[in-house]
Protein backbone atom coordinates (compact mmCIF):
# COMPACT_ATOMS: atom_id res chain seq x y z
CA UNK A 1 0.00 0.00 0.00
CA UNK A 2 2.98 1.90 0.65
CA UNK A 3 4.33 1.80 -2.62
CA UNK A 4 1.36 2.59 -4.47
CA UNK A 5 0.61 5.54 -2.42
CA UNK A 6 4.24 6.78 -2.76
CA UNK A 7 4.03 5.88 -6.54
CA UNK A 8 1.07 8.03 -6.84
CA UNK A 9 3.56 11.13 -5.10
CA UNK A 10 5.64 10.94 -7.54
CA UNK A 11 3.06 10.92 -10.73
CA UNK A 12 1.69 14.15 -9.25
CA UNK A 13 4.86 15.55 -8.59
CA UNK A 14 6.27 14.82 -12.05
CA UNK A 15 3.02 15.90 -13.96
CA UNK A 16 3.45 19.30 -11.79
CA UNK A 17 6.70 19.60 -14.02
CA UNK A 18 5.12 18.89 -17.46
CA UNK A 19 2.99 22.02 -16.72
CA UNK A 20 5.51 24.05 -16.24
CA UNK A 21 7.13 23.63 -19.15
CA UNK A 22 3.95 25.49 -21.32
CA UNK A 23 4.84 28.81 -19.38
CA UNK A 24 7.86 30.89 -21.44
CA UNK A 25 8.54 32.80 -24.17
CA UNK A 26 8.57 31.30 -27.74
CA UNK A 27 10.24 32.91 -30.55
CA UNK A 28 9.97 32.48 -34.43
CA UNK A 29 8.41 32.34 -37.41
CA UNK A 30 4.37 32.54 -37.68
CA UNK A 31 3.51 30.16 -40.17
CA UNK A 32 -0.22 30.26 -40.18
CA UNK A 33 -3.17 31.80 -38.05
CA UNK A 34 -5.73 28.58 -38.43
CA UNK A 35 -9.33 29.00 -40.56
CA UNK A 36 -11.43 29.86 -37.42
CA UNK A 37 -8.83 32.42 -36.01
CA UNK A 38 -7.74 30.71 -32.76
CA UNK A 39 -4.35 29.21 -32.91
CA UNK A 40 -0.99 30.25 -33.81
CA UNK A 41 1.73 28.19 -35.52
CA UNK A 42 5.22 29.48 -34.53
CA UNK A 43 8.22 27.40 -35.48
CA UNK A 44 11.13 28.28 -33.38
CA UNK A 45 14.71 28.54 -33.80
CA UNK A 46 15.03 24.15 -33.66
CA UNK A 47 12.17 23.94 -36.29
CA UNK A 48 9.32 22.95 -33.50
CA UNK A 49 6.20 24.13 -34.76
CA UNK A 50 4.14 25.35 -31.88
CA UNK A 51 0.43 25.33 -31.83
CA UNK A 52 -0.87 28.34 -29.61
CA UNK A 53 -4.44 29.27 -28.57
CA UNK A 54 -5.39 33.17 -28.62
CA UNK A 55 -8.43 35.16 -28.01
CA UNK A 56 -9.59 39.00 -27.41
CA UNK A 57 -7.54 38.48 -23.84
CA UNK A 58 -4.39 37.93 -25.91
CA UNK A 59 -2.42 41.45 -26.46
CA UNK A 60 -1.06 41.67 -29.58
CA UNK A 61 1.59 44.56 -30.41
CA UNK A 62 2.21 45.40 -33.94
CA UNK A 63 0.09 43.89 -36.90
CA UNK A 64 0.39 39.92 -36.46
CA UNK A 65 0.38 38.21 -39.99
CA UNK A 66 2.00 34.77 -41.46
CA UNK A 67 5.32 35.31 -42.06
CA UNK A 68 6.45 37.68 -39.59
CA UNK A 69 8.84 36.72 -36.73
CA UNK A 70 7.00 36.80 -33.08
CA UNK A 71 7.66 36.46 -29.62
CA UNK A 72 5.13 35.30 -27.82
CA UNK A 73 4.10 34.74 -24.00
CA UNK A 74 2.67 31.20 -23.44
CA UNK A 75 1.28 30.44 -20.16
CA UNK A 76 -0.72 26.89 -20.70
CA UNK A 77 -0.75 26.28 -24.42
CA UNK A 78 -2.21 30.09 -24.67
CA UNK A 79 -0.93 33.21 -25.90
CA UNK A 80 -0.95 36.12 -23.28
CA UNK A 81 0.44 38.68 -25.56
CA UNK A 82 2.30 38.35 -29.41
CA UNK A 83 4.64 41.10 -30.91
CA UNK A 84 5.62 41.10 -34.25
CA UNK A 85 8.76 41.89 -35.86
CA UNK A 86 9.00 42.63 -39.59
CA UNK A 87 8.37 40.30 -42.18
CA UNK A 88 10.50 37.88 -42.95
CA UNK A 89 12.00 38.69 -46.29
């Protein structure tokens, strides 16, 4: 019973980590802004694509358009704010 219990610690404690890791900055390329205008594709510097949920919450600084290099603040798979850098040429 022991083990279980303590095996069960552990799950929780390492799933606490996995979350963690959807919090950060992500930088690169916007690909595409999907049909019904609710995710971002960014492909970062390793070639990663990204898929990133937005809404009227997320700020957005500069015009935001396929193509352009972003940053943009994740927190949980969603975008808290996006700025765009020029085009990418």
């Amino acid at each position: 019973m022991k083990r279980i219990l303590s095996s069960l610690v552990m799950a929780v404690v390492v799933l606490s980590f996995v979350g963690l890791s959807w919090a950060g900055m992500i930088t690169g390329e916007l690909t595409k802004i999907d049909d019904k205008g609710s995710f971002y594709f960014v492909k970062d510097k390793k070639g990663k694509e990204h898929k990133i949920h937005f809404d009227n919450t997320t700020q957005k600084t500069g015009e935001v358009k396929a193509g352009d290099q972003v940053t943009v603040d994740v927190t949980k798979g969603h975008a808290k704010s996006i700025k765009a850098a020029e085009a990418k040429k």
